[in-house]
Protein backbone atom coordinates (compact mmCIF):
# COMPACT_ATOMS: atom_id res chain seq x y z
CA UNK A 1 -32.12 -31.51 -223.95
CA UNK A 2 -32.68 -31.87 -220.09
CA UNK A 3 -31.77 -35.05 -218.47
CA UNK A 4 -34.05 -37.95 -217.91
CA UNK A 5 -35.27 -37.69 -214.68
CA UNK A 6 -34.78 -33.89 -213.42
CA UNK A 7 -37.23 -31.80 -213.32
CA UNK A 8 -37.49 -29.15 -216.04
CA UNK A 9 -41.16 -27.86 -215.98
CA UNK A 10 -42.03 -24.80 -213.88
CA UNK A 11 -43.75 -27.18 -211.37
CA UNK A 12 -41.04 -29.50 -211.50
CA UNK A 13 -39.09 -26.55 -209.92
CA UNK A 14 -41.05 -25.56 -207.64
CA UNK A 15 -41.58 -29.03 -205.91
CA UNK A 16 -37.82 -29.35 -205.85
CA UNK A 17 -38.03 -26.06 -203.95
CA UNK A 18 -40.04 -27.50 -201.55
CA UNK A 19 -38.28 -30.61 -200.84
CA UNK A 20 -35.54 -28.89 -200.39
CA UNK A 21 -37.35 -26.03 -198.19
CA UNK A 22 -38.65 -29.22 -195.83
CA UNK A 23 -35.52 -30.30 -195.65
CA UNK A 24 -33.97 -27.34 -194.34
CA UNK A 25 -36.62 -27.12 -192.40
CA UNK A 26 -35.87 -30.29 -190.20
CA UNK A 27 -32.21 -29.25 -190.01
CA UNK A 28 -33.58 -26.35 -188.56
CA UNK A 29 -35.52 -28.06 -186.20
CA UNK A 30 -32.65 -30.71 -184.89
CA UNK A 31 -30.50 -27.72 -184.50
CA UNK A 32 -32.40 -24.63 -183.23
CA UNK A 33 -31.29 -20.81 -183.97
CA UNK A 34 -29.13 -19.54 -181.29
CA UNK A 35 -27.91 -23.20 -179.77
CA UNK A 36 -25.76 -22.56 -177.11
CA UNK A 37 -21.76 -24.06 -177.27
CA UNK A 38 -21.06 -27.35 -175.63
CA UNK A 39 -19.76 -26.61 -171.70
CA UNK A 40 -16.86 -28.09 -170.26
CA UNK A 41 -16.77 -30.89 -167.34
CA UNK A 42 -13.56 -30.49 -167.24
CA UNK A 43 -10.53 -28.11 -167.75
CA UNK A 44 -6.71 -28.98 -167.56
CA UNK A 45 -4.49 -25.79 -167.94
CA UNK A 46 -0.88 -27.33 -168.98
CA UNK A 47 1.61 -24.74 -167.74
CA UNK A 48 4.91 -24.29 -169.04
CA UNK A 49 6.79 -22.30 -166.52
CA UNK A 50 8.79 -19.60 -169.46
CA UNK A 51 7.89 -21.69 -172.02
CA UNK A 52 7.70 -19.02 -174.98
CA UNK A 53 7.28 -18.83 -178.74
CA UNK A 54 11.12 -19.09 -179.00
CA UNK A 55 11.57 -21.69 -176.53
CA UNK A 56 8.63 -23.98 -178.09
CA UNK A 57 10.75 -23.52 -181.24
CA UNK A 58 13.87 -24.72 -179.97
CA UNK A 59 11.98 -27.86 -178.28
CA UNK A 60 10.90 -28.54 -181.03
CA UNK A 61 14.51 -28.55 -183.03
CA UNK A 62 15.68 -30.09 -179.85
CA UNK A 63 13.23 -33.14 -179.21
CA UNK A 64 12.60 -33.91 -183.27
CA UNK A 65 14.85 -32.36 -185.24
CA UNK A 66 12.28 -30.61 -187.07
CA UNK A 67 10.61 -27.30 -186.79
CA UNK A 68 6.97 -27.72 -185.80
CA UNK A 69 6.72 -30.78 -184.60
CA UNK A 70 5.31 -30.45 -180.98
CA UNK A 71 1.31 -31.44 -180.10
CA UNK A 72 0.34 -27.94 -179.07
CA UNK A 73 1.78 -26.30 -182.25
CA UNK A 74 -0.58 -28.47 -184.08
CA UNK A 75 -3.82 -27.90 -181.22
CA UNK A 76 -6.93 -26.32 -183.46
CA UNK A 77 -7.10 -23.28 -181.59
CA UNK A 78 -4.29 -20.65 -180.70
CA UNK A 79 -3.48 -17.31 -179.65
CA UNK A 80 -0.98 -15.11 -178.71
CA UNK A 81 -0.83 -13.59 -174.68
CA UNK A 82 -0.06 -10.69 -173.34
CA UNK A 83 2.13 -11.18 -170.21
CA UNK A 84 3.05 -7.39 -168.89
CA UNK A 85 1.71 -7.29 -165.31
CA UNK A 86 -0.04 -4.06 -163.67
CA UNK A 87 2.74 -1.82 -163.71
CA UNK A 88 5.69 -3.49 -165.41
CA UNK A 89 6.14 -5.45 -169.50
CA UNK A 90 8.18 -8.05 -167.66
CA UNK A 91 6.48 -10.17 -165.65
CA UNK A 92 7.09 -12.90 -163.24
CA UNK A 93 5.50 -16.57 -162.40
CA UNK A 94 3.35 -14.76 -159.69
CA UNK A 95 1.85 -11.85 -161.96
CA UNK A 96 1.55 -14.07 -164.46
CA UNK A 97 -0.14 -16.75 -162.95
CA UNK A 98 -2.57 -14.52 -161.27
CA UNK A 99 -3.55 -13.11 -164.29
CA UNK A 100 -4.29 -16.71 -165.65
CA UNK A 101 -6.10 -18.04 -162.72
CA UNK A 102 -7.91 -14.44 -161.45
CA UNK A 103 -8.33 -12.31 -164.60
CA UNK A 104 -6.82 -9.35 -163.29
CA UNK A 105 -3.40 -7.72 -163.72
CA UNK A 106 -1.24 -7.53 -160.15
CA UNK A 107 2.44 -6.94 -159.29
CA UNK A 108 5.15 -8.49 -159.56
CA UNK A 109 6.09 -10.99 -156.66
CA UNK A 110 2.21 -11.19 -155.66
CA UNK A 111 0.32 -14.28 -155.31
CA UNK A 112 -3.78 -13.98 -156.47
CA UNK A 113 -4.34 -10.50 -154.71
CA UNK A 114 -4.78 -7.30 -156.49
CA UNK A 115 -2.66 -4.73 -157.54
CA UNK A 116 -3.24 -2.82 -153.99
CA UNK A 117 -0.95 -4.69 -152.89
CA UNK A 118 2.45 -3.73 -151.74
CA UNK A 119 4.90 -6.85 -151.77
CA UNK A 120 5.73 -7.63 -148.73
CA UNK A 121 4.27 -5.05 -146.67
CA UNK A 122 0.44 -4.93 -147.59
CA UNK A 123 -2.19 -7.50 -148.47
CA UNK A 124 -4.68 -6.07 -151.34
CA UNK A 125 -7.98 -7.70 -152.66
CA UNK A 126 -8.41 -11.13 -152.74
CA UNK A 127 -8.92 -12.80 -156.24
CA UNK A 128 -11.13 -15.86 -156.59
CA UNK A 129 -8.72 -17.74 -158.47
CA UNK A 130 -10.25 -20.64 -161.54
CA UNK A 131 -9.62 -23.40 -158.79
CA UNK A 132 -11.82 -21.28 -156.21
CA UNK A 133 -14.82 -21.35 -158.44
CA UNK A 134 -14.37 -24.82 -159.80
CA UNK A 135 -14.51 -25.86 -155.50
CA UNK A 136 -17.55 -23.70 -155.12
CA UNK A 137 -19.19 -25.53 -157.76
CA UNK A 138 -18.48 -29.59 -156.57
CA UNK A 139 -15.73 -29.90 -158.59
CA UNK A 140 -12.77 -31.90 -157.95
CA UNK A 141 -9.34 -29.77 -157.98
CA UNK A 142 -5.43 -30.71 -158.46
CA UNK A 143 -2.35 -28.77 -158.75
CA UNK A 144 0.84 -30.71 -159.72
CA UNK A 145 4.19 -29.49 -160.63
CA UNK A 146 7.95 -30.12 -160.62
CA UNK A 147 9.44 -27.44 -158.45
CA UNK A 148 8.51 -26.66 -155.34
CA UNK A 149 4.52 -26.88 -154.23
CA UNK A 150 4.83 -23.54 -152.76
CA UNK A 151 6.52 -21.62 -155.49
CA UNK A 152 4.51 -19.11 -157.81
CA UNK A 153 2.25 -20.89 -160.37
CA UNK A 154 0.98 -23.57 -157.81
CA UNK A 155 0.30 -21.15 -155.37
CA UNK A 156 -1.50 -18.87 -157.46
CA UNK A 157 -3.90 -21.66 -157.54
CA UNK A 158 -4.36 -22.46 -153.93
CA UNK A 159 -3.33 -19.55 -152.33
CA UNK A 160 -3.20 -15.41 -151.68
CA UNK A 161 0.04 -13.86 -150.41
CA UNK A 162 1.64 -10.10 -150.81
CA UNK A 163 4.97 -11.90 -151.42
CA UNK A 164 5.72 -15.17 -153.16
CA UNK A 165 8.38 -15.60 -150.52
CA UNK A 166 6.21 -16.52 -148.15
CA UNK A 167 5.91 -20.17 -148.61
CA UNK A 168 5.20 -21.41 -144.95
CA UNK A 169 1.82 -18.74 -145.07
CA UNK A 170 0.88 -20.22 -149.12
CA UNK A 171 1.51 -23.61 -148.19
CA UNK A 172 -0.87 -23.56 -144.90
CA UNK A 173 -4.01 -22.20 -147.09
CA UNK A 174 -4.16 -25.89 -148.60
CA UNK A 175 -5.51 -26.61 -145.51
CA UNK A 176 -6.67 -23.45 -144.66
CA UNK A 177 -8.77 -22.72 -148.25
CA UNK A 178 -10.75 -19.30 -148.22
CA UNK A 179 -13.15 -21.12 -150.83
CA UNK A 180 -14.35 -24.54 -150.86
CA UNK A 181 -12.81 -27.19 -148.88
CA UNK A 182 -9.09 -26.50 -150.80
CA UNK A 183 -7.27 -27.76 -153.12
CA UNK A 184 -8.25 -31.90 -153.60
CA UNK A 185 -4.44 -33.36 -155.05
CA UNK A 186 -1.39 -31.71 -154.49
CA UNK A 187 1.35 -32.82 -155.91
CA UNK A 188 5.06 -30.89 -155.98
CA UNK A 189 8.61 -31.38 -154.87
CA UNK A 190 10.34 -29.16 -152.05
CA UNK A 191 9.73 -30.97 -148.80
CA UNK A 192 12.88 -29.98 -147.09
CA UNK A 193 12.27 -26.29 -147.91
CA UNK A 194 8.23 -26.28 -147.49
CA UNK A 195 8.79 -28.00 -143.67
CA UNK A 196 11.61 -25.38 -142.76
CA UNK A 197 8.82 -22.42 -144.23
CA UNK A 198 5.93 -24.02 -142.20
CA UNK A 199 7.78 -24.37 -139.24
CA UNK A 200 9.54 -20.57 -139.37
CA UNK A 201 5.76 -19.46 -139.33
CA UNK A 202 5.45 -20.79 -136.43
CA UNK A 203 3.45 -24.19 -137.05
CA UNK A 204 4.03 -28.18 -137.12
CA UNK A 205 3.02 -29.10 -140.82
CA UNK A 206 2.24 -32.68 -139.91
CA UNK A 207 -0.12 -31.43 -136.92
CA UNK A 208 -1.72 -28.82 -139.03
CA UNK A 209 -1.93 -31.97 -142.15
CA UNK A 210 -3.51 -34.35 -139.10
CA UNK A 211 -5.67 -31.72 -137.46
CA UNK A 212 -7.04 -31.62 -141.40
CA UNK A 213 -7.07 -35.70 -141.29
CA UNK A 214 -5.27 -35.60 -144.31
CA UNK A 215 -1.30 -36.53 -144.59
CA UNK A 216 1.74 -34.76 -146.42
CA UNK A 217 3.46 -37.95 -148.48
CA UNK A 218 6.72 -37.73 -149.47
CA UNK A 219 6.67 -40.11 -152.89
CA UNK A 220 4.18 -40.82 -155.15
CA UNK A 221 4.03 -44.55 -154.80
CA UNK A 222 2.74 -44.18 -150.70
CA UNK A 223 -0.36 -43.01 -151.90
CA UNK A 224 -3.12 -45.44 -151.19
CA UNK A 225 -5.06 -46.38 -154.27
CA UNK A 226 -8.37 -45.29 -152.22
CA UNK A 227 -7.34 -41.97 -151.45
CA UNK A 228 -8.93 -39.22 -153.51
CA UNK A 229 -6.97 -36.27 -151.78
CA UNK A 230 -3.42 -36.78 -151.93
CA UNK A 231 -0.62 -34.75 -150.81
CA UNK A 232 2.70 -35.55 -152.11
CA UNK A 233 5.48 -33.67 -151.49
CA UNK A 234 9.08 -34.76 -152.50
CA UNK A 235 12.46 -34.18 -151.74
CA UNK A 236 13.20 -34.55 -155.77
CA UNK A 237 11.25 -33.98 -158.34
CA UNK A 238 8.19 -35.93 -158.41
CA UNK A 239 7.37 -38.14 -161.76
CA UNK A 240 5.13 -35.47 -163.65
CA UNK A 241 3.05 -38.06 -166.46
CA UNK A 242 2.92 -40.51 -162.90
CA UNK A 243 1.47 -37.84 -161.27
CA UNK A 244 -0.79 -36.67 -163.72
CA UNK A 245 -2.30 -40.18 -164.42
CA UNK A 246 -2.51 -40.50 -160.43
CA UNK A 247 -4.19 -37.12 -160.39
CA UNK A 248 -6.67 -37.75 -163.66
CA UNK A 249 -7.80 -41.21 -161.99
CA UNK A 250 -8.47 -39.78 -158.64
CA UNK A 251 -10.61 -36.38 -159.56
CA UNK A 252 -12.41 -38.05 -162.50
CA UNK A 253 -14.27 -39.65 -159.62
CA UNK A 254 -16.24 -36.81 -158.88
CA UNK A 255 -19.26 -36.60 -161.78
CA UNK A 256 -19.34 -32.98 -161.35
CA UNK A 257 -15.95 -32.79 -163.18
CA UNK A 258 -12.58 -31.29 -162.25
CA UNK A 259 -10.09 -28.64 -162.67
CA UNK A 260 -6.41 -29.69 -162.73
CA UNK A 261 -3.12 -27.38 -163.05
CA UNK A 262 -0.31 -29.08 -164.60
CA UNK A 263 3.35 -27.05 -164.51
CA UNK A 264 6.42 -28.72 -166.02
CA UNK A 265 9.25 -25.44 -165.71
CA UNK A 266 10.59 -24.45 -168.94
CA UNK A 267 12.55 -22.24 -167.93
CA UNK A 268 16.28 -22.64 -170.27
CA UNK A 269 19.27 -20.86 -168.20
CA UNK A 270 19.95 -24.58 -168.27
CA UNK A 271 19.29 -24.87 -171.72
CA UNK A 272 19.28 -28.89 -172.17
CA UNK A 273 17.06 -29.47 -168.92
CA UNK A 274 15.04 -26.74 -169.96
CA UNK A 275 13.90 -27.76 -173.59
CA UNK A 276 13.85 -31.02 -171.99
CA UNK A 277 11.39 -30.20 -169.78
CA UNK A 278 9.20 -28.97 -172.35
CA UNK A 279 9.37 -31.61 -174.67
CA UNK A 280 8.09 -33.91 -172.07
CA UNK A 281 4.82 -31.80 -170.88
CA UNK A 282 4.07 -31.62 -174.76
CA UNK A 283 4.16 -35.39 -175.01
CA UNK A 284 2.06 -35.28 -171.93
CA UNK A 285 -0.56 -33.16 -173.51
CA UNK A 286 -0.62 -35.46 -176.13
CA UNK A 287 -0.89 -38.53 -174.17
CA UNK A 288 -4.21 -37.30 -171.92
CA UNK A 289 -5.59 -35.48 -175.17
CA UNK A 290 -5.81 -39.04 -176.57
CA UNK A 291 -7.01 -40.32 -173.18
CA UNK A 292 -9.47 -38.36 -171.68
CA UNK A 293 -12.94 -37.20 -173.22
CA UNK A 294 -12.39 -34.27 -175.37
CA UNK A 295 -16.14 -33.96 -176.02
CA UNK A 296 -16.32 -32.94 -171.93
CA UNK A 297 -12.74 -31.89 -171.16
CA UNK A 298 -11.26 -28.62 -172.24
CA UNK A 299 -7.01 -28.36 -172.68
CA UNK A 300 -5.75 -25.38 -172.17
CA UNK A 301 -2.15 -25.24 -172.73
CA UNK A 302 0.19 -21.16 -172.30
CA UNK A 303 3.18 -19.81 -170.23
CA UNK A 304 3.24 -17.36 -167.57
CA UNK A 305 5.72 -15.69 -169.30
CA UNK A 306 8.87 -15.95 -171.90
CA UNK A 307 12.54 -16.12 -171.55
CA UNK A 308 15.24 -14.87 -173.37
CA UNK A 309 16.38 -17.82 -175.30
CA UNK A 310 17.19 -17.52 -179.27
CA UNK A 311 17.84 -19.85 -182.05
CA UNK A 312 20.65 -17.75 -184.00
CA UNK A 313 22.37 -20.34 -186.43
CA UNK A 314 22.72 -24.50 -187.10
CA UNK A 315 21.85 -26.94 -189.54
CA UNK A 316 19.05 -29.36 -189.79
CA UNK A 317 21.44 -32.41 -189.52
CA UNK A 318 23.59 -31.00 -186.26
CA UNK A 319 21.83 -30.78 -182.49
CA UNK A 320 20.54 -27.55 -181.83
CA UNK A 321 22.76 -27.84 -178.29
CA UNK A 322 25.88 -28.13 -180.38
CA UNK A 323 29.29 -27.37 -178.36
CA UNK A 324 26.89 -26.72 -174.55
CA UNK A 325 29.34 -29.56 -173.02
CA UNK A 326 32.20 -27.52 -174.02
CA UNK A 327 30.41 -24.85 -172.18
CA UNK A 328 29.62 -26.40 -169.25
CA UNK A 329 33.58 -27.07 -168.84
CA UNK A 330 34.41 -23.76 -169.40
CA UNK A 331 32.18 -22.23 -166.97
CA UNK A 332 31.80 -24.89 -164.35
CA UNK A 333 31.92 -23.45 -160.79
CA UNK A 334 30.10 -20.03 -162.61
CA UNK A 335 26.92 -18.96 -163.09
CA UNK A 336 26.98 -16.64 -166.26
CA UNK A 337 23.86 -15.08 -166.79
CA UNK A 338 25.04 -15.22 -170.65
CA UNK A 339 25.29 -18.12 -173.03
CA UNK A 340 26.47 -18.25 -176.53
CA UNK A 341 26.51 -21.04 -178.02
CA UNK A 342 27.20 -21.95 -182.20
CA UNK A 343 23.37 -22.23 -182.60
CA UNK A 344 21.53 -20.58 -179.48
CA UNK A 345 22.05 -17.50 -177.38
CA UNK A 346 20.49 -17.02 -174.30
CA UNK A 347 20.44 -14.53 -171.68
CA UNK A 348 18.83 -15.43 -167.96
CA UNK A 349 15.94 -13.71 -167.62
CA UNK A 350 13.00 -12.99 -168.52
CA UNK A 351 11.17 -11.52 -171.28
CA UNK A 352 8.06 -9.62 -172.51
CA UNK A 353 7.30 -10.74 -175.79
CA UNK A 354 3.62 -12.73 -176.03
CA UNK A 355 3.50 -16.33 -175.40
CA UNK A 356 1.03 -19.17 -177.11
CA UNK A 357 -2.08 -19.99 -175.75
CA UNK A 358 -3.40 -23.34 -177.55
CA UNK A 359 -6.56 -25.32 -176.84
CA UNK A 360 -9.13 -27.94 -178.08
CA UNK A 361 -12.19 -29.43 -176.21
CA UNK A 362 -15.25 -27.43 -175.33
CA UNK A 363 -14.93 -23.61 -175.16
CA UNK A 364 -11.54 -23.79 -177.10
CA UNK A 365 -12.89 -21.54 -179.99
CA UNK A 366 -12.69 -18.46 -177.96
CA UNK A 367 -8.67 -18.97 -178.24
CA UNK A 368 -8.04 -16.96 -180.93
CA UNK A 369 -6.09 -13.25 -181.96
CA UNK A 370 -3.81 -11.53 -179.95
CA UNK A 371 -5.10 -11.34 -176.56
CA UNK A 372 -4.29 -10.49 -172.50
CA UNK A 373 -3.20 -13.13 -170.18
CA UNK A 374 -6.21 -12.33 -168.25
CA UNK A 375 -8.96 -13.49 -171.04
CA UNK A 376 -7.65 -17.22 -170.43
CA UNK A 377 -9.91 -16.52 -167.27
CA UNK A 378 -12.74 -15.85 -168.33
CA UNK A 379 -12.39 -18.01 -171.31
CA UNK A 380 -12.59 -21.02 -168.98
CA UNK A 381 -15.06 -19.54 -167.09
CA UNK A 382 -17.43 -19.31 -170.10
CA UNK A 383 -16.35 -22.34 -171.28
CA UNK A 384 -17.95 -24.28 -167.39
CA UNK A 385 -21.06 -21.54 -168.57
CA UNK A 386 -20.12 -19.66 -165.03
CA UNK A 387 -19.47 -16.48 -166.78
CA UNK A 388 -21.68 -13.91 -165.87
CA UNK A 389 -24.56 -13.57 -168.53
CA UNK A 390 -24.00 -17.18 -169.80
């Protein structure tokens, strides 16, 4: 016998159906066919200079003691990156970071121009680089990192230049932007070696800075709390979570949103620096994911390439950098480009194997498969709705 209460006649049905039909229909209605995604305000790319798959794993082991354990191996959306270059599988921080910022493959040593380049000798095409478009648009932009401000993965933000070498000629273009009115924060360390670049060029940084009526600090805490373009360059390495809250505060301002390029090197031919590097940008990635608007603010965390570090032995209740003191006495004076340790090996250079890409916010479902370095372009370009056809 039916329960008491449902309907069990043939009209009893069919007025069920059409509750349930109106119903749908109303869902319908709040949420029409074809809805387009949620855009980003903002984007943060987190870059971890050589941070790859194997060197997450051993930050990991290193920092917790426990496999898995950083924030961006547990970010919803992930993918694996291709990080060859134009002509070569191994590439370096400039390739690599061109691809990133300019969706298209270039050489080796080349900072966002195309592959007509020849290093050194001949410019090639200028690439609109993801800090470019987000300055044509009104946003706010920031590059901060812990080597020097001129070195590859800044300047591929900033900048264009046939040879990474060239730091007095990248370094100029933050006051000398071909789009927008440049870069808004700029945060890095190498003061001693940017000056000496500047002034081998032929130029007085400071004049060229004042001429700009803007000023090249050299520590964090001279910055004004009113200024919202900030230069800081150090003679150590600058603070990175200091300067990322300093540079969050600052371009948050603007209510057309921001773009802001975060690199903490990874790089682990000194292994215990290195991993210690890395564990601190992941802790910084958590630290803004819980403090900024994820409903408006797309992460974007990936390496410009790997590096040829490998777990090969231990146990769980031993550190992963078991007998590297040892090492360090052994070899001090040297610079092997070959460590082997009980539990890692590692050989100084780099490598061509796929790194992670791992996002969340608005746009971050695109991250997904095995994919090209380049597509982390355009996925942040769809993801502002500047894509073409969007």
């Amino acid at each position: 016998m039916p329960a008491a209460g449902l309907p069990f006649d043939k009209m009893g049905v069919m007025r069920a159906s059409r509750v349930l039909q109106l119903a749908l229909l109303g869902v319908l209605a709040m949420t029409p066919a074809g809805a387009a995604p949620k855009k980003a305000k903002n984007v943060i790319i987190f870059l971890a200079d050589a941070g790859g798959t194997s060197t997450l794993n051993a930050a990991s082991i290193h920092g917790y003691s426990k496999a898995q354990s950083l924030y961006v191996q547990g970010m919803p959306h992930i993918a694996l990156s291709d990080t060859s270059t134009n002509s070569a599988w191994v590439s370096d921080s400039a390739a690599g970071m061109t691809a990133i910022v300019t969706g298209v493959k270039t050489e080796n040593g080349v900072i966002s121009m195309g592959p007509d380049s020849v290093r050194g000798k001949k410019d090639g095409k200028v690439l609109k680089t993801l800090l470019e478009e987000a300055e044509d648009h009104g946003l706010s932009t920031g590059v901060i990192t812990n080597v020097n401000i001129a070195d590859a993965t800044p300047a591929a933000c900033y900048s264009h230049a046939n040879d990474r070498r060239s730091a007095g000629e990248i370094f100029l273009q933050v006051f000398r932007p071909k789009y927008g009115n440049g870069v808004d924060v700029v945060i890095g360390a190498g003061r001693p070696a940017v000056y000496k670049a500047v002034k081998e060029s032929g130029e007085d940084l400071d004049a060229v800075a004042a001429a700009g009526k803007r000023q090249v600090r050299s520590a964090l805490a001279d910055v004004p709390a009113g200024e919202l373009r900030p230069i800081v360059v150090t003679n150590t390495e600058p603070d990175v979570p200091a300067a990322a809250r300093l540079a969050i505060d600052r371009l948050s301002k603007n209510k057309k949103g921001y773009f802001l390029m975060i690199e903490w090197d990874a790089h682990t031919d000194n292994p215990q620096k290195g991993l210690n590097n890395l564990v601190g940008l992941d802790k910084l990635i958590r630290e803004i994911a819980g403090t900024v608007n994820l409903k408006e603010t797309l992460l974007v965390f990936t390496a410009d390439h790997s590096f040829d570090l490998r777990v090969r032995a231990g146990r769980k209740d031993e550190p992963l950098l078991k007998g590297l003191d040892e090492w360090k006495e052994k070899t001090a004076g040297k610079k092997p480009a070959y460590l082997d340790l009980p539990n890692i090996r590692l050989f100084g250079s780099h490598t061509a194997e796929e790194v992670l890409v791992a996002a969340e916010g608005p746009g971050s479902e695109r991250v997904q498969g095995f994919m090209p370095n380049t597509r982390i372009h355009e996925i942040i370009l769809r993801s502002w709705g500047w894509w073409p056809g969007t």
